[in-house]
C-alpha atoms as a PDB file:
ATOM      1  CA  UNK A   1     -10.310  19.849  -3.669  1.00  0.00           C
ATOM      2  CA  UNK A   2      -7.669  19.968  -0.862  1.00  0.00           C
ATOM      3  CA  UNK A   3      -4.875  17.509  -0.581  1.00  0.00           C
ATOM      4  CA  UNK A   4      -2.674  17.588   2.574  1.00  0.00           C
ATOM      5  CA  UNK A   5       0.818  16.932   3.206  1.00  0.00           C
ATOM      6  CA  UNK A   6       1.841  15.791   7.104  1.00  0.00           C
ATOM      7  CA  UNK A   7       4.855  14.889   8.370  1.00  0.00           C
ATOM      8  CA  UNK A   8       4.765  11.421   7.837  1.00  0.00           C
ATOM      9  CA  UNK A   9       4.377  11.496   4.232  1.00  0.00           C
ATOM     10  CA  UNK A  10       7.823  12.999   3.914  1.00  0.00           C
ATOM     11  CA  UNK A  11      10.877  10.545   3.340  1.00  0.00           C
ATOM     12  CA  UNK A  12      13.548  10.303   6.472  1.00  0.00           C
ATOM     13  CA  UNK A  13      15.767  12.307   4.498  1.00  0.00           C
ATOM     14  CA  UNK A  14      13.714  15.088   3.596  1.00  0.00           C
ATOM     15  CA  UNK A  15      12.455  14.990   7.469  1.00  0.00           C
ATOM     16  CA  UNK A  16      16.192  15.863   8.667  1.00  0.00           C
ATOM     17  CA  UNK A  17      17.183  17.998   5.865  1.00  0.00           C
ATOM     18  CA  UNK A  18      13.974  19.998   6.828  1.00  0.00           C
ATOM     19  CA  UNK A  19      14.879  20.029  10.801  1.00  0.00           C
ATOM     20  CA  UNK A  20      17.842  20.840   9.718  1.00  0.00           C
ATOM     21  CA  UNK A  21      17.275  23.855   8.280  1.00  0.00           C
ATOM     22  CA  UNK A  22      14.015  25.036  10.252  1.00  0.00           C
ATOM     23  CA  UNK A  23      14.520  23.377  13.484  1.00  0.00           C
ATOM     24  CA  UNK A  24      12.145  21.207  15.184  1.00  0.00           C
ATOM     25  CA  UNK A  25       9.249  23.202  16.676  1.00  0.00           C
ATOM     26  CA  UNK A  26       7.688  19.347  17.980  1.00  0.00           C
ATOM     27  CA  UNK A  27       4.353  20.549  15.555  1.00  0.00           C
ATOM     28  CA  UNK A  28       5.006  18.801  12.525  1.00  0.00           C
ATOM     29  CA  UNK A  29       3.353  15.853  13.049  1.00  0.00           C
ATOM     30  CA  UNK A  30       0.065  17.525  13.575  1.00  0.00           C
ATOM     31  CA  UNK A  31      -0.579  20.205  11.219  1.00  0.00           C
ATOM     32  CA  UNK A  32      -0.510  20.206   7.685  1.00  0.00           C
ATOM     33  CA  UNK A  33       2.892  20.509   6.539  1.00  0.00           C
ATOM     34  CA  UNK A  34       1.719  21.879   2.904  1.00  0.00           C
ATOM     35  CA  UNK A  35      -1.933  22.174   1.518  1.00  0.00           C
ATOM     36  CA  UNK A  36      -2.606  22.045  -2.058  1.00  0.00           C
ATOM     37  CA  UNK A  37      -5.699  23.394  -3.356  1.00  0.00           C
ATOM     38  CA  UNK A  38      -6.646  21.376  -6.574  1.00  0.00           C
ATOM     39  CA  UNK A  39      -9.345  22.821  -8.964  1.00  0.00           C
ATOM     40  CA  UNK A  40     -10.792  20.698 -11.468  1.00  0.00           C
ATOM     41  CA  UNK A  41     -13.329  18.161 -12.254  1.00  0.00           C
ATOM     42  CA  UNK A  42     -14.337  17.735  -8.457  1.00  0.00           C
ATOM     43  CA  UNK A  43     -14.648  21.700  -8.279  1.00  0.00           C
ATOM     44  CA  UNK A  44     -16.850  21.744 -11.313  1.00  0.00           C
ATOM     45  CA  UNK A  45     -19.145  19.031 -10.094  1.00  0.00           C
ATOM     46  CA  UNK A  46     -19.767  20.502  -6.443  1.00  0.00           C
ATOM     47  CA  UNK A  47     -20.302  24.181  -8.230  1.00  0.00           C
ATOM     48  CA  UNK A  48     -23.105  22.294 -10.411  1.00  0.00           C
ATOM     49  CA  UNK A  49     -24.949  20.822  -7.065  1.00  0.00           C
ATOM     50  CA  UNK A  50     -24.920  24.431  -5.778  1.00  0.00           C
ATOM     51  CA  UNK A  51     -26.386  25.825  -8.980  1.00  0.00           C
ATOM     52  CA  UNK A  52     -29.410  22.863  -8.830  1.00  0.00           C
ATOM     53  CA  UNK A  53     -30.468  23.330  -4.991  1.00  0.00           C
END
């Protein structure tokens, strides 16, 4: 399982201590600002579909 991070999830502060330090390349509101790949129950459930079909 994937959860993503944009832009808008971050707090105003963190948004201008960010652009403060990186700069402001105008993408940040479109991409993913951080991905975080989440194994677990949902991995173990879609591995024991795969192993049925």
């Amino acid at each position: 399982m994937e959860i993503n991070f944009y832009w808008d999830d971050l707090t105003p502060e963190k948004q201008a201590e960010i652009l403060e330090k990186l700069g402001d390349n105008g993408n940040w509101d479109v991409i993913p600002f951080c991905t975080l790949e989440i194994e677990g129950v949902d991995d173990e459930e879609d591995e024991d579909d795969e192993e049925e079909e």
